[in-house]
N, C-alpha and C. Protein backbone atom coordinates (compact mmCIF):
# COMPACT_ATOMS: atom_id res chain seq x y z
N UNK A 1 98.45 101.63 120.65
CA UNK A 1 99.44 102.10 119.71
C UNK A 1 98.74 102.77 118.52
N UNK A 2 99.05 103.96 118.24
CA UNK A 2 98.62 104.67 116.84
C UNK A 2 99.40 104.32 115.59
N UNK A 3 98.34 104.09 114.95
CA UNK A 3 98.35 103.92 113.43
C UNK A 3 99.23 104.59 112.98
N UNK A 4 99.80 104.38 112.03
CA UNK A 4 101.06 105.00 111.24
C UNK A 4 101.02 105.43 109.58
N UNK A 5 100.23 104.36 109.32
CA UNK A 5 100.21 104.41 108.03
C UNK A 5 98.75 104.08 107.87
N UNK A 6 97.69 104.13 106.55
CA UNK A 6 96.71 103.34 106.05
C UNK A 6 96.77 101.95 105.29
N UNK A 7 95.99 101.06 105.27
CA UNK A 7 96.29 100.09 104.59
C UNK A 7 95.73 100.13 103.02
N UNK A 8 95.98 99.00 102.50
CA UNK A 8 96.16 99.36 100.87
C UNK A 8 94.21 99.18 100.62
N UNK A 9 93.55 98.49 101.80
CA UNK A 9 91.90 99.17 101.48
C UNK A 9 91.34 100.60 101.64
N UNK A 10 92.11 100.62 102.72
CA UNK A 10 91.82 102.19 103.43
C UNK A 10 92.13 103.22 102.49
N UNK A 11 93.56 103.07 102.02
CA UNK A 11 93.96 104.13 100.71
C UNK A 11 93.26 104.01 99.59
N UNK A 12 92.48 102.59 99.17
CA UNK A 12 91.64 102.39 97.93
C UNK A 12 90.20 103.03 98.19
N UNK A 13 89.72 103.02 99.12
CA UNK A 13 88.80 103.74 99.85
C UNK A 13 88.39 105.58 99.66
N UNK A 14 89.84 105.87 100.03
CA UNK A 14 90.55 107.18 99.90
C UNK A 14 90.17 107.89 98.53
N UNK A 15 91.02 106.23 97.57
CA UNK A 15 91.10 107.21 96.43
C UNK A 15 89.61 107.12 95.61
N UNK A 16 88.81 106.02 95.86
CA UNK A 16 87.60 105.59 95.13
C UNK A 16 86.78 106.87 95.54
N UNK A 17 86.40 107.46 96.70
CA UNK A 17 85.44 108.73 96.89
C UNK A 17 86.05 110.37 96.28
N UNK A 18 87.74 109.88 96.77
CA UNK A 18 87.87 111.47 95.40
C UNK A 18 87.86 111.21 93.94
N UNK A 19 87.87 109.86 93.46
CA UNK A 19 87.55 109.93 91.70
C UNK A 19 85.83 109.93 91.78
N UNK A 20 85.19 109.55 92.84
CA UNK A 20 83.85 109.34 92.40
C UNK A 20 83.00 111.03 92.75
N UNK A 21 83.53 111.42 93.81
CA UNK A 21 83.53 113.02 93.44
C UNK A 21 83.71 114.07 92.33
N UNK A 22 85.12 113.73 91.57
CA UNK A 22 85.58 114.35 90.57
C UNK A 22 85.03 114.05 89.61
N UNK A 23 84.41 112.97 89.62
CA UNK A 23 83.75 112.33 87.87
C UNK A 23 81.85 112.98 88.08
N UNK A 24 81.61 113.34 89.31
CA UNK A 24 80.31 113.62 89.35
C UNK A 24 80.69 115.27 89.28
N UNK A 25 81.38 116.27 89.07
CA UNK A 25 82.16 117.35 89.30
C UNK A 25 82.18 117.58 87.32
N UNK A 26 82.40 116.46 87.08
CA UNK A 26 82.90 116.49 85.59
C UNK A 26 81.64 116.33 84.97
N UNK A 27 80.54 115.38 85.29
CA UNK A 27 79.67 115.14 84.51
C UNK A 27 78.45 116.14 84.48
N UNK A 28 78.72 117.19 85.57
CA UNK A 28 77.41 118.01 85.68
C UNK A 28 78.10 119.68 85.41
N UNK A 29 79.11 119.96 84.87
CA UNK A 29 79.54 120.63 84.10
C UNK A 29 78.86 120.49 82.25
N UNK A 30 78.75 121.33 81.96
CA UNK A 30 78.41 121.12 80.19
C UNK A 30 79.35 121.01 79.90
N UNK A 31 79.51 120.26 78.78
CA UNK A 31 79.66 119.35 77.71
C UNK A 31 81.17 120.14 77.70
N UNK A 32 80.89 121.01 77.42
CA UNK A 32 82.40 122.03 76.76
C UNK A 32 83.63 122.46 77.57
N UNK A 33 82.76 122.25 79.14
CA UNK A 33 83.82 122.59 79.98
C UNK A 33 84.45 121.34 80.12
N UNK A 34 85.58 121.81 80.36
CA UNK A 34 86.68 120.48 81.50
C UNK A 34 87.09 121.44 83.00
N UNK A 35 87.92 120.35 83.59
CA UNK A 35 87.83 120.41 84.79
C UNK A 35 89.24 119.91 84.95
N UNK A 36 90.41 120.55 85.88
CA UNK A 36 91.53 119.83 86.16
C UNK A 36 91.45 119.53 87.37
N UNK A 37 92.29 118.28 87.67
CA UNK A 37 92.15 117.75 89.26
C UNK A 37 92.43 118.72 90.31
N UNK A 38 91.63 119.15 91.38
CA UNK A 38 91.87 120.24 92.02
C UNK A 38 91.29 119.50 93.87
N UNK A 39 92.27 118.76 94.31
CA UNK A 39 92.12 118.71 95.30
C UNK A 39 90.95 119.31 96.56
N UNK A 40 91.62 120.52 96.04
CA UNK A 40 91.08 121.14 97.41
C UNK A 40 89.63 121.72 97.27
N UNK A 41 89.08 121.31 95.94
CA UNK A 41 87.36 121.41 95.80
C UNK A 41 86.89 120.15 96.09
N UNK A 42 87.12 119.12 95.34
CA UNK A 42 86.97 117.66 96.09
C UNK A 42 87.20 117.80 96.99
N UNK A 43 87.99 118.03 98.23
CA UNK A 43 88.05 117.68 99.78
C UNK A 43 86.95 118.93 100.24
N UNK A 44 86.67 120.14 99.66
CA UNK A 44 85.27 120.53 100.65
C UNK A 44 84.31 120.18 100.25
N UNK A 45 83.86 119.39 99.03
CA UNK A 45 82.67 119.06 98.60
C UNK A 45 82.58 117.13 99.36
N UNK A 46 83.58 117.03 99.60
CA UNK A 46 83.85 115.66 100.26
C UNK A 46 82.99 115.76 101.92
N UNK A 47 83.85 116.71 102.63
CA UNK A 47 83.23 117.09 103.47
C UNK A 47 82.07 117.71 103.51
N UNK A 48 81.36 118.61 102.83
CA UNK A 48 80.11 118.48 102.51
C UNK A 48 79.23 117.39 102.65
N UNK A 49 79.94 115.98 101.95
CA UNK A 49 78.59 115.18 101.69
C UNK A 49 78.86 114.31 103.23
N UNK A 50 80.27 113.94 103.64
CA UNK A 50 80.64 113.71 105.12
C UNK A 50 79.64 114.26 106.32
N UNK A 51 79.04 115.19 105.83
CA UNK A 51 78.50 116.38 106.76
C UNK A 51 76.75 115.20 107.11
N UNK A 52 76.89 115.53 105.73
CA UNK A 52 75.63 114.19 105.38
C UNK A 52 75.21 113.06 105.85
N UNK A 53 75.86 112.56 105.42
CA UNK A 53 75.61 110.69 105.46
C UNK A 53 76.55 110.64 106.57
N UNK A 54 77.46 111.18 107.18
CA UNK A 54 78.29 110.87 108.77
C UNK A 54 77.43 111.34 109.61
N UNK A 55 77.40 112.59 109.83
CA UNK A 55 76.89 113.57 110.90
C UNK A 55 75.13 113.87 111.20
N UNK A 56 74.28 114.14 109.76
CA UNK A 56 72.99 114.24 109.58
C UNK A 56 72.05 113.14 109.35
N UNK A 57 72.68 112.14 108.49
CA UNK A 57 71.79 111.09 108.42
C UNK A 57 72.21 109.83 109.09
N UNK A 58 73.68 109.60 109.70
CA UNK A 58 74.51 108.76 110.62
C UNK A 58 74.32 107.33 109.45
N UNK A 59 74.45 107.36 108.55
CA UNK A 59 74.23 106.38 107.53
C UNK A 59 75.78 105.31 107.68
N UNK A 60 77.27 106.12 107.69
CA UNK A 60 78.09 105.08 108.03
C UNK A 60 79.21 106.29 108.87
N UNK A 61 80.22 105.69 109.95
CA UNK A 61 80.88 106.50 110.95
C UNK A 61 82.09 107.16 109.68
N UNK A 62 82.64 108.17 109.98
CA UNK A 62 83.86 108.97 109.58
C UNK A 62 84.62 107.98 108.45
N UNK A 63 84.99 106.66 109.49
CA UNK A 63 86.43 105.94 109.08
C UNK A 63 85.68 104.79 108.05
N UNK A 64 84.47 104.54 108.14
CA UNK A 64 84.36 104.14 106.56
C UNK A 64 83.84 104.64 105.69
N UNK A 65 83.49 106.13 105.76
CA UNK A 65 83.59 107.30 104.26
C UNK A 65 84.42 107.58 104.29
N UNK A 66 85.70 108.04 104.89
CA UNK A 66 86.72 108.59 104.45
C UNK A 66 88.00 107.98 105.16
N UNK A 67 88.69 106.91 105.57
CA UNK A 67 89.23 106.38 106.32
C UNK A 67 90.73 107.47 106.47
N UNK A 68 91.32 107.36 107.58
CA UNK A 68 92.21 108.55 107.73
C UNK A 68 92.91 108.06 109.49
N UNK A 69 94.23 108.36 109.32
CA UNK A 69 95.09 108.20 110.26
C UNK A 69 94.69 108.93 111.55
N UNK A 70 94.52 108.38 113.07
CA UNK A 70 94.24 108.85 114.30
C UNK A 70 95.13 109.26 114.91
């Protein structure tokens, strides 16, 4: 039977790698700039590092960097 929904780790999961993206997004900008939440740079820079630690260095599988409905 397929999954339907995520559970409330899986979604905490979710949301902990796009704030920890966005705050490393924010901190290596100077000082003066800001930055508004923009999804869709976090999700290719997400996949970027996915590319990484999933695929190149096999460090942990898909569903515990980014957990997501099958």
């Amino acid at each position: 039977m397929t999954q339907r929904t995520l559970d409330k780790k899986k979604i905490a999961r979710q949301d902990f790698v796009d704030n920890e993206i966005f705050d490393l997004i924010r901190k290596i900008l100077p000082e003066k700039n800001t930055i508004d939440w923009d999804i869709e740079m976090i999700g290719t820079i997400r996949e970027a590092i996915r590319e990484q630690v999933v695929n190149q260095k096999k460090i942990m599988n898909e569903q515990q960097f980014y957990p997501y409905l099958s």
